[in-house]
Protein backbone atom coordinates (compact mmCIF):
# COMPACT_ATOMS: atom_id res chain seq x y z
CA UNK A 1 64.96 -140.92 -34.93
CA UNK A 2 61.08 -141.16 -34.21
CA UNK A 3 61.53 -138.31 -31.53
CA UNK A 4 63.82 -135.81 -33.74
CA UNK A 5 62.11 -132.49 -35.58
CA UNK A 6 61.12 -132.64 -39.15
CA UNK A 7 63.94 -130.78 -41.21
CA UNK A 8 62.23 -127.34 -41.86
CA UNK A 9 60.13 -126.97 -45.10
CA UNK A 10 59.55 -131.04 -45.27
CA UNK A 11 56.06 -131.97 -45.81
CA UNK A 12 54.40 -133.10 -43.16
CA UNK A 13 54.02 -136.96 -42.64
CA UNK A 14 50.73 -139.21 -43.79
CA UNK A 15 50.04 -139.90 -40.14
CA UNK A 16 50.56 -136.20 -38.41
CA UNK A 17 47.76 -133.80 -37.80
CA UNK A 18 46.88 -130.45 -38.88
CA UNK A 19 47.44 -128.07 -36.20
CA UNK A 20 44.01 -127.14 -35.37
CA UNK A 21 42.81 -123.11 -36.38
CA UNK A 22 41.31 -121.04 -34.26
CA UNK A 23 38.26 -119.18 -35.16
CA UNK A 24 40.02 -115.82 -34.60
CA UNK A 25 43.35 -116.01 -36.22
CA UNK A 26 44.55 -114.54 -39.31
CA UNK A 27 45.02 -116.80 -42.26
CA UNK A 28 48.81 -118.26 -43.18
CA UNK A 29 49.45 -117.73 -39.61
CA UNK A 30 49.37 -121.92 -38.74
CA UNK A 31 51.52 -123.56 -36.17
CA UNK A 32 51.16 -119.97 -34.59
CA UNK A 33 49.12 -119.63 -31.36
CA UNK A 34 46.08 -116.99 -32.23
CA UNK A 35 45.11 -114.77 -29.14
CA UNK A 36 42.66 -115.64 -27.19
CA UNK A 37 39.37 -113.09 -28.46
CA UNK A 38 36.73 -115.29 -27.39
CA UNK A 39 34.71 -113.14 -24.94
CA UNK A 40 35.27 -114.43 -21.33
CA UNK A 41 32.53 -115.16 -19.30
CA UNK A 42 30.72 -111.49 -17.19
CA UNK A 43 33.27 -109.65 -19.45
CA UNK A 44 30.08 -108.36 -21.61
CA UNK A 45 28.01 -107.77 -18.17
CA UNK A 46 30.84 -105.74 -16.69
CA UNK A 47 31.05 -103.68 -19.51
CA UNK A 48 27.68 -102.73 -19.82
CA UNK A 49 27.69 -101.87 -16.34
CA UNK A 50 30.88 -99.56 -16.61
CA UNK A 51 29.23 -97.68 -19.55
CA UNK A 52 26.15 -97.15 -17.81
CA UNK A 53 27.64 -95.32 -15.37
CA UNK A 54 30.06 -93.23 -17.24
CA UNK A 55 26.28 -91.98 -18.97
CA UNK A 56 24.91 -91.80 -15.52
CA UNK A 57 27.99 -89.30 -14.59
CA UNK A 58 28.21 -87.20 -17.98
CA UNK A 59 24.15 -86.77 -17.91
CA UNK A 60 22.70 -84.48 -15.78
CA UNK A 61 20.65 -84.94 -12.87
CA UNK A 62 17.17 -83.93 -13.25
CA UNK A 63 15.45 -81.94 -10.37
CA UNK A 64 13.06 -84.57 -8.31
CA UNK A 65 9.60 -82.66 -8.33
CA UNK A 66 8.77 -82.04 -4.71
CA UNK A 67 5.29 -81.18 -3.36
CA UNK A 68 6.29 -77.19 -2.60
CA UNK A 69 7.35 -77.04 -6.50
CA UNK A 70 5.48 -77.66 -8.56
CA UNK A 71 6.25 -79.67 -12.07
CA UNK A 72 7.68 -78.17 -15.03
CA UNK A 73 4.88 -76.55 -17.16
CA UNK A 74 2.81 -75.78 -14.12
CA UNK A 75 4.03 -72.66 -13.37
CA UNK A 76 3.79 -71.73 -17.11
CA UNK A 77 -0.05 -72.36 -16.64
CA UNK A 78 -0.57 -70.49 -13.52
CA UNK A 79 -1.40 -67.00 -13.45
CA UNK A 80 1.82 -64.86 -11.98
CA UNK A 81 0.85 -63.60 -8.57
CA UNK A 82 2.12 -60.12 -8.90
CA UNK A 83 0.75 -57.18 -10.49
CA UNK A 84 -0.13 -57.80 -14.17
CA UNK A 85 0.04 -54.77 -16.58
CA UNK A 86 -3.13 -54.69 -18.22
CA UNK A 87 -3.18 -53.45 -22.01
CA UNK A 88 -5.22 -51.24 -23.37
CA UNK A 89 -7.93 -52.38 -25.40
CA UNK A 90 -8.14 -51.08 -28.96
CA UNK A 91 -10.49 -47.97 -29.08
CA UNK A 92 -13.14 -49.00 -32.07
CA UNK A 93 -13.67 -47.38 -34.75
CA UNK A 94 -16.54 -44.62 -35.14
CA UNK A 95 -19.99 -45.92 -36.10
CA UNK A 96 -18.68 -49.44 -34.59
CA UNK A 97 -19.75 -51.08 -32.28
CA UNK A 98 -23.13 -52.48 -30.46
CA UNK A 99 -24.12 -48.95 -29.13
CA UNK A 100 -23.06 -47.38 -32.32
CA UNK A 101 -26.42 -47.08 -33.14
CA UNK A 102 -27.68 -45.08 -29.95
CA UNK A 103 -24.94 -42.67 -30.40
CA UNK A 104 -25.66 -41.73 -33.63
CA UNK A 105 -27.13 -38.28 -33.51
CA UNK A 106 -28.74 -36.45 -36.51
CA UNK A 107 -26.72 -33.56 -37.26
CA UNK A 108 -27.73 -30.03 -36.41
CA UNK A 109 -29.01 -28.13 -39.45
CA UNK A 110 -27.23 -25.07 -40.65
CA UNK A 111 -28.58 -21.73 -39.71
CA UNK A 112 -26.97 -19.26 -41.78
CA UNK A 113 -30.25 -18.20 -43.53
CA UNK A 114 -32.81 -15.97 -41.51
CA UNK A 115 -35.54 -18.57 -42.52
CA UNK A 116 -34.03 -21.48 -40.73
CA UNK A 117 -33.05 -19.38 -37.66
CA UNK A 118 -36.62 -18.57 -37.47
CA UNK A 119 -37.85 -21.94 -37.52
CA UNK A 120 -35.00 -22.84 -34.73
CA UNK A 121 -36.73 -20.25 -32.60
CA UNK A 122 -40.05 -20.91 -33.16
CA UNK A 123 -39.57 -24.91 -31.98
CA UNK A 124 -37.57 -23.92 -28.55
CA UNK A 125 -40.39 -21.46 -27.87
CA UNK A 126 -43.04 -23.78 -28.10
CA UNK A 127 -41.48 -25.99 -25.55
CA UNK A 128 -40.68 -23.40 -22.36
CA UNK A 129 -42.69 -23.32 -19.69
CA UNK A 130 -41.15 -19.69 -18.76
CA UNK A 131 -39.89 -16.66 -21.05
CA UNK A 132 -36.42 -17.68 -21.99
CA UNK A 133 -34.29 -15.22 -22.25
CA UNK A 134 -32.43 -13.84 -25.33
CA UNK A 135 -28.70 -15.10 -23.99
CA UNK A 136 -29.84 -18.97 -23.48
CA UNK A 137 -31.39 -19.28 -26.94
CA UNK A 138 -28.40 -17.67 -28.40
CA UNK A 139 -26.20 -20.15 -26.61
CA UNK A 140 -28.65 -23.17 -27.34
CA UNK A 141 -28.32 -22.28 -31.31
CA UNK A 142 -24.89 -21.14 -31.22
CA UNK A 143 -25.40 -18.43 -32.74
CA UNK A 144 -24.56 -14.30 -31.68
CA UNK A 145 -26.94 -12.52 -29.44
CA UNK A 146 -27.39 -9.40 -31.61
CA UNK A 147 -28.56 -11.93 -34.49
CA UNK A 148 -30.88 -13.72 -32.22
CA UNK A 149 -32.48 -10.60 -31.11
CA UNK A 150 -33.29 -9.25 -34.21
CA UNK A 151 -34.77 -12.81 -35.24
CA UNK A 152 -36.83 -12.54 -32.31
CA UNK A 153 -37.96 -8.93 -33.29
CA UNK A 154 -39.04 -10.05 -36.61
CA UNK A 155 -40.95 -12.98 -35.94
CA UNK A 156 -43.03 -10.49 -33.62
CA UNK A 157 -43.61 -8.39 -36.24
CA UNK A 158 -44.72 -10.64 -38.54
CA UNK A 159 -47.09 -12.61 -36.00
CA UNK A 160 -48.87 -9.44 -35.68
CA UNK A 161 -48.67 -8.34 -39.23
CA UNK A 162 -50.31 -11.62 -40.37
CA UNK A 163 -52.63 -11.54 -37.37
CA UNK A 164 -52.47 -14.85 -36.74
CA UNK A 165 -53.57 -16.73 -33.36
CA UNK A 166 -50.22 -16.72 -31.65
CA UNK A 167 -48.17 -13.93 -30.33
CA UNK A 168 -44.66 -13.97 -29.33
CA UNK A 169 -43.74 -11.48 -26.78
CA UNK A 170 -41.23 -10.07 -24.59
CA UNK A 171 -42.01 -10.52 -20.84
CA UNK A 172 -39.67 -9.25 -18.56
CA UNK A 173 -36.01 -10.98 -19.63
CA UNK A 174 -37.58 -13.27 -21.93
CA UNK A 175 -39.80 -14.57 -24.76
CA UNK A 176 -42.55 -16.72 -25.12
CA UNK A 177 -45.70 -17.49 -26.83
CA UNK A 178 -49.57 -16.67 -26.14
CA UNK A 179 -52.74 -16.81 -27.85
CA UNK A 180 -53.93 -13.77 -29.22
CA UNK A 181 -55.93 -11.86 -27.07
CA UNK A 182 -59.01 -10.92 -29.67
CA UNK A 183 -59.82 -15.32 -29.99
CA UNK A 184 -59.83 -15.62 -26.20
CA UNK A 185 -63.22 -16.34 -26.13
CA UNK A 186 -62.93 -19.37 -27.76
CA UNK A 187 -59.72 -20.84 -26.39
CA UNK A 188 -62.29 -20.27 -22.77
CA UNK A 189 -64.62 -21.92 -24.43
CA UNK A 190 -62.57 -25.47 -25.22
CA UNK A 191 -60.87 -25.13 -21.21
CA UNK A 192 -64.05 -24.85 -19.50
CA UNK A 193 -65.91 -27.43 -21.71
CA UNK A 194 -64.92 -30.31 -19.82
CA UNK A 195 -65.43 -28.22 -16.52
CA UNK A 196 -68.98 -27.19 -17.01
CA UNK A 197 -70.27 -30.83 -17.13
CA UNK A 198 -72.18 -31.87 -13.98
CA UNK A 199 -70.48 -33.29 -10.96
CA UNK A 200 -71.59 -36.60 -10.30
CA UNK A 201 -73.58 -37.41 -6.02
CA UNK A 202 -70.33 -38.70 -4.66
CA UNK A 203 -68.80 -35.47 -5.97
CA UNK A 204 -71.05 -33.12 -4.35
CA UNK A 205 -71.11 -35.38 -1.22
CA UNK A 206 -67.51 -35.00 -1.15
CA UNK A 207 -67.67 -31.39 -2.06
CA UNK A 208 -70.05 -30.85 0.79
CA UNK A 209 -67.99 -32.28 3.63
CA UNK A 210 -64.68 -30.61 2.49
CA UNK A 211 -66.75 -27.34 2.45
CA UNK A 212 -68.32 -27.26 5.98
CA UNK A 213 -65.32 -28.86 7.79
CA UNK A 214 -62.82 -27.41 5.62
CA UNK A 215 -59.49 -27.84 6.20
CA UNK A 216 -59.96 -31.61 6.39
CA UNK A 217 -58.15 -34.68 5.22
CA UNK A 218 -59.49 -37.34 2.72
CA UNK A 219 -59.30 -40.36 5.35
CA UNK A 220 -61.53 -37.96 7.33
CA UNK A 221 -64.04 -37.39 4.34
CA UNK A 222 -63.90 -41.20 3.34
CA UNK A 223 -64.71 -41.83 6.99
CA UNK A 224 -68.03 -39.60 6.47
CA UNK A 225 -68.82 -41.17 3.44
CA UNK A 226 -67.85 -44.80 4.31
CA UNK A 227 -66.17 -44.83 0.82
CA UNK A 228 -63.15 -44.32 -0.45
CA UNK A 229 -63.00 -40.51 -2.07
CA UNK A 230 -59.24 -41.08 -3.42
CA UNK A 231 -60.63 -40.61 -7.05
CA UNK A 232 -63.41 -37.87 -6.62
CA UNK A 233 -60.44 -36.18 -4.87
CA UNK A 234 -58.90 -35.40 -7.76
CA UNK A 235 -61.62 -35.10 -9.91
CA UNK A 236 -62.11 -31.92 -7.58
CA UNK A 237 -58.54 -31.17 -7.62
CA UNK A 238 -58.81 -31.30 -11.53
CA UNK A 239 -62.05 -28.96 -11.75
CA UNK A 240 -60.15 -26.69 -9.36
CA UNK A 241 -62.93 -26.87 -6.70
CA UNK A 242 -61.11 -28.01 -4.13
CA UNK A 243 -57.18 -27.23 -3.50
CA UNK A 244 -54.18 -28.34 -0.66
CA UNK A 245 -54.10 -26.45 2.38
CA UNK A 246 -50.87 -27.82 3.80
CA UNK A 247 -50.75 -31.29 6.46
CA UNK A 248 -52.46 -32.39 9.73
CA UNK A 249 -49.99 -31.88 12.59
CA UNK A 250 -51.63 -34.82 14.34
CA UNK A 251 -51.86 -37.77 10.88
CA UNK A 252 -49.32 -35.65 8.12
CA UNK A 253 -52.31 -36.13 5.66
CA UNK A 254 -52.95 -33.65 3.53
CA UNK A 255 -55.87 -30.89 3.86
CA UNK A 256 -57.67 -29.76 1.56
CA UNK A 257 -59.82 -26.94 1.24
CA UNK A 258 -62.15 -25.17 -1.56
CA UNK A 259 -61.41 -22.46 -3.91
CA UNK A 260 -62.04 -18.91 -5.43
CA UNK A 261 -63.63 -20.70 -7.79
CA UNK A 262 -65.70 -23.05 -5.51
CA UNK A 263 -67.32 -19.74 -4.14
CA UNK A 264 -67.41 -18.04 -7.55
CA UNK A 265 -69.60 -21.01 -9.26
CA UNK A 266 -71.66 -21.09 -6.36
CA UNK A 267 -72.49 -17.55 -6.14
CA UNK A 268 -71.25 -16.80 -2.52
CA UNK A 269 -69.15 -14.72 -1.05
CA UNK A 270 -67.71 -16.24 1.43
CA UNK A 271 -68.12 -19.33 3.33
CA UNK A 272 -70.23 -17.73 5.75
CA UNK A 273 -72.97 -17.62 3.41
CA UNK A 274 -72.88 -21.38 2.92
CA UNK A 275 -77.10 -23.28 4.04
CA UNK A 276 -77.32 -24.87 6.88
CA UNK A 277 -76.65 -28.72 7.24
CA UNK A 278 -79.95 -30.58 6.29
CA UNK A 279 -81.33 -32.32 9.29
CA UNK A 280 -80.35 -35.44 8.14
CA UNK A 281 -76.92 -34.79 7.92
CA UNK A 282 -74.27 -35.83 10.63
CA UNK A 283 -73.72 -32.27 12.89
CA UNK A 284 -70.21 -30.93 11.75
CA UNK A 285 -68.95 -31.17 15.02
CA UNK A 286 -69.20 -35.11 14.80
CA UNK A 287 -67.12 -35.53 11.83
CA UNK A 288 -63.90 -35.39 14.27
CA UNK A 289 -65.06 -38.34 15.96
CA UNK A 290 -65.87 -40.53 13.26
């Protein structure tokens, strides 16, 4: 009877074991064989393996930076090679700016009054060196020609009126200002001051040789002398002694001669009447060979 089945629902005997659980099965469910969930051994390994690739497959490949492209961000950095379109830059505002200064102008003052188109006239006439003419003031002071004429007319008049020591007249096309003629002698007086003062010995040694082997050039006078005559050349020049008579075909230096005014201060009439050369003095012929 030892090897017959318990009747089912009897108790189990003192002496028989407990059916051993499993770690894995669900509880009441004894005598039952629980699956086997115990992980076998490279399951794990496989499936980390298999889900690694499935990533590898669903992510996509990334370019391989070769050495003709160059990496991402590079080509961000580098200036395009093509044409670029330049902008503009923003025109400043006036009176900006580091030359706003220097381009600042003082405006022109209105000339609608007869007083200040006078005054107009009077400083552009006191700066020509010719008679300017009645068109290019009127186009200088924007202003019509009949008006500027008359302007012109009156300050004449008044000049002359008032007697005073300038005199604005009309010369040929044009205007310009001169001293009076009745205080001439004084305004001689202050030009030929300076001129009536005594030239100094290495003027009227230079004077000399320009006279008697006139036309000559100043490396030939310094070559009489032995000096150089560069400034009591123009100290001549300045006194209007002495004056340029064109260049030496042979050196391109310039001659010089005397003048009018030479022969006027010394009381000749020509250079005829010039004294002979002292004894002493090198023969005038000679002075081409020094």
């Amino acid at each position: 009877m030892s090897d017959q089945e318990p009747p089912v629902g009897a108790a189990p005997t003192a002496g028989a074991e407990a059916a051993p659980r499993s770690a894995g099965s669900a509880p009441g469910a004894e005598g039952r064989p629980a699956p086997n969930t115990a992980p076998q051994a490279g399951s794990t390994h496989e499936r980390a393996e298999r889900e690694s690739a499935q990533d590898a497959e669903a992510r996509p490949e990334k370019p391989v930076p070769s050495a003709a492209q160059p990496p991402a961000g590079a080509a961000e950095d580098a200036a395009p090679e093509g044409p670029q379109q330049k902008t503009a830059p923003e025109p400043l505002a006036p009176g900006t700016g580091a030359d706003s200064e220097a381009e600042v102008t003082p405006a022109a003052p209105d000339l609608e009054s007869d007083s200040a188109l006078d005054a107009a006239l009077e400083a552009l006439l006191l700066v020509v060196d010719v008679p300017a003419g009645e068109e290019l003031l009127a186009n200088t002071l924007d202003q019509p020609l009949a008006r500027v004429r008359a302007a012109l007319h009156r300050l004449s008049d008044a000049y002359a009126e008032a007697e005073r020591g300038i005199d604005l007249r009309r010369v040929g096309d044009g205007w310009r200002f001169y001293t009076r003629e009745k205080y001439a002698p004084y305004v001689e007086r202050y030009l030929l001051d300076g001129q009536r003062t005594k030239l100094t010995r290495a003027a009227l040694e230079t004077l000399a040789v320009i006279a008697y082997r006139q036309p000559v050039t100043r490396s030939r006078v310094a070559a009489v002398r032995g000096v150089n005559v560069d400034g009591v050349i123009r100290t001549l020049v300045g006194r209007g002694l002495i004056e340029e008579a064109g260049t030496d075909p042979e050196t391109g230096g310039i001659l010089y001669c005397t003048t009018e005014l030479f022969l006027e201060r010394l009381g000749l009439s020509s250079l005829k009447d010039l004294p002979p050369l002292a004894p002493l003095l090198p023969e005038v012929d000679s002075i081409d060979d020094v």
